[in-house]
Protein backbone atom coordinates (compact mmCIF):
# COMPACT_ATOMS: atom_id res chain seq x y z
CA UNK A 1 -22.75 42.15 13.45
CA UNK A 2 -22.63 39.59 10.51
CA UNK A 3 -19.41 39.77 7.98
CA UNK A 4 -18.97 38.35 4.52
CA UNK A 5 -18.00 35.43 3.75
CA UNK A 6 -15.16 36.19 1.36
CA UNK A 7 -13.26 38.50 4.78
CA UNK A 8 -11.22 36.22 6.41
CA UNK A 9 -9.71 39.39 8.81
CA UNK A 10 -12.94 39.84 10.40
CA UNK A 11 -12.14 38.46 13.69
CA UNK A 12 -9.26 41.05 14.19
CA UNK A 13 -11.98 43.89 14.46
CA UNK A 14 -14.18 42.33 16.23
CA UNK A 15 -11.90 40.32 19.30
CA UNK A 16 -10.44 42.69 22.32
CA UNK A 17 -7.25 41.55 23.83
CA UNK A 18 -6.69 42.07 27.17
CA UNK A 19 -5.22 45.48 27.37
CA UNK A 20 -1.88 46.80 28.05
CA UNK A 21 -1.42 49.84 30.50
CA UNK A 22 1.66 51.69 30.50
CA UNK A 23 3.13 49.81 32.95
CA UNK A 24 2.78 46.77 32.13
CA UNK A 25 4.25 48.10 28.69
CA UNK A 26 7.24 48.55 30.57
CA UNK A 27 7.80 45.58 32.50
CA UNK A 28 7.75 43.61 29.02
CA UNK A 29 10.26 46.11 27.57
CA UNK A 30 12.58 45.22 30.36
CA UNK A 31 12.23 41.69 30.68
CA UNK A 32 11.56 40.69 26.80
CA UNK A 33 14.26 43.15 26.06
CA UNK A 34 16.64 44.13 28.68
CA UNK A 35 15.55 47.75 28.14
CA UNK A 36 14.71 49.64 31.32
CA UNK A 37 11.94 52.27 29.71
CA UNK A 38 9.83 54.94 30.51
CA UNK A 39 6.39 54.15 28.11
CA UNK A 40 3.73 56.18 26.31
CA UNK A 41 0.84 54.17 24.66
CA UNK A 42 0.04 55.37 21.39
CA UNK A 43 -2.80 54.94 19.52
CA UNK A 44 -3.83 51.96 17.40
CA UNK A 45 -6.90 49.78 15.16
CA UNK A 46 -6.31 46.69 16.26
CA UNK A 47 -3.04 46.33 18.27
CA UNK A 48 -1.49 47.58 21.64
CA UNK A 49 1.44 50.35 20.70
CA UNK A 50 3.96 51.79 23.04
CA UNK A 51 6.45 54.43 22.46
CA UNK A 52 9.60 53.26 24.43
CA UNK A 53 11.89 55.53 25.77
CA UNK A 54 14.99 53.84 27.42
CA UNK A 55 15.81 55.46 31.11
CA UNK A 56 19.53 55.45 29.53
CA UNK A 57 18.71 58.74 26.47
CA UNK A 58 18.91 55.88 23.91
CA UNK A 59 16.75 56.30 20.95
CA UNK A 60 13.08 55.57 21.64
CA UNK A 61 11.59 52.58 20.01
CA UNK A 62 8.09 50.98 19.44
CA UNK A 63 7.06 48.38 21.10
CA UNK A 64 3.81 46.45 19.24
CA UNK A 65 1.47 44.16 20.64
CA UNK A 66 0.05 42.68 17.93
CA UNK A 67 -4.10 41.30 18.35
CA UNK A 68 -4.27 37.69 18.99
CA UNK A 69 -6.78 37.00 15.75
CA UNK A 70 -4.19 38.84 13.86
CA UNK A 71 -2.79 36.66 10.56
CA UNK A 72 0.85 36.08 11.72
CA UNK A 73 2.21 37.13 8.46
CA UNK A 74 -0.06 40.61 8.63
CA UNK A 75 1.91 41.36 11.59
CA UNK A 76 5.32 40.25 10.38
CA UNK A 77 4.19 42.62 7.25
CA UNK A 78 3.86 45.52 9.14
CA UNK A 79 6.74 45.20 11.89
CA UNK A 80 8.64 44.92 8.58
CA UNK A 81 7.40 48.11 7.54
């Protein structure tokens, strides 16, 4: 598939990440974040989501992997959001 020129976000559309399962979701909740979790992927474009529900009836959270060809500032736009 050939893109213009003038798009330099292309490459997030078109490169697949290794994905995420559920699980895995979790483990990185825990360890990145000291919460213990229960996870849900959600849906998403271009990035990995999670709903995160800590094991302790906290409030759930998101948990966002972002796509590697993702503009760093893109995704510090929309965790911002």
């Amino acid at each position: 598939m050939s893109k213009p020129a003038d798009f330099p976000y292309a490459g997030v559309l078109e490169r697949l990440d290794p994905q995420v399962d559920a699980d895995a979701a979790a483990r990185l909740a825990l360890t990145a974040f000291g919460v213990a979790a229960r996870t849900e992927k959600l849906t998403g474009e271009r990035d990995q989501n999670f709903r995160v529900q800590p094991l302790d009836g906290g409030a759930a959270r998101l948990l966002k992997i972002s796509n590697s060809a993702e503009d760093p500032a893109i995704a510090d736009l929309q965790t911002q959001a």
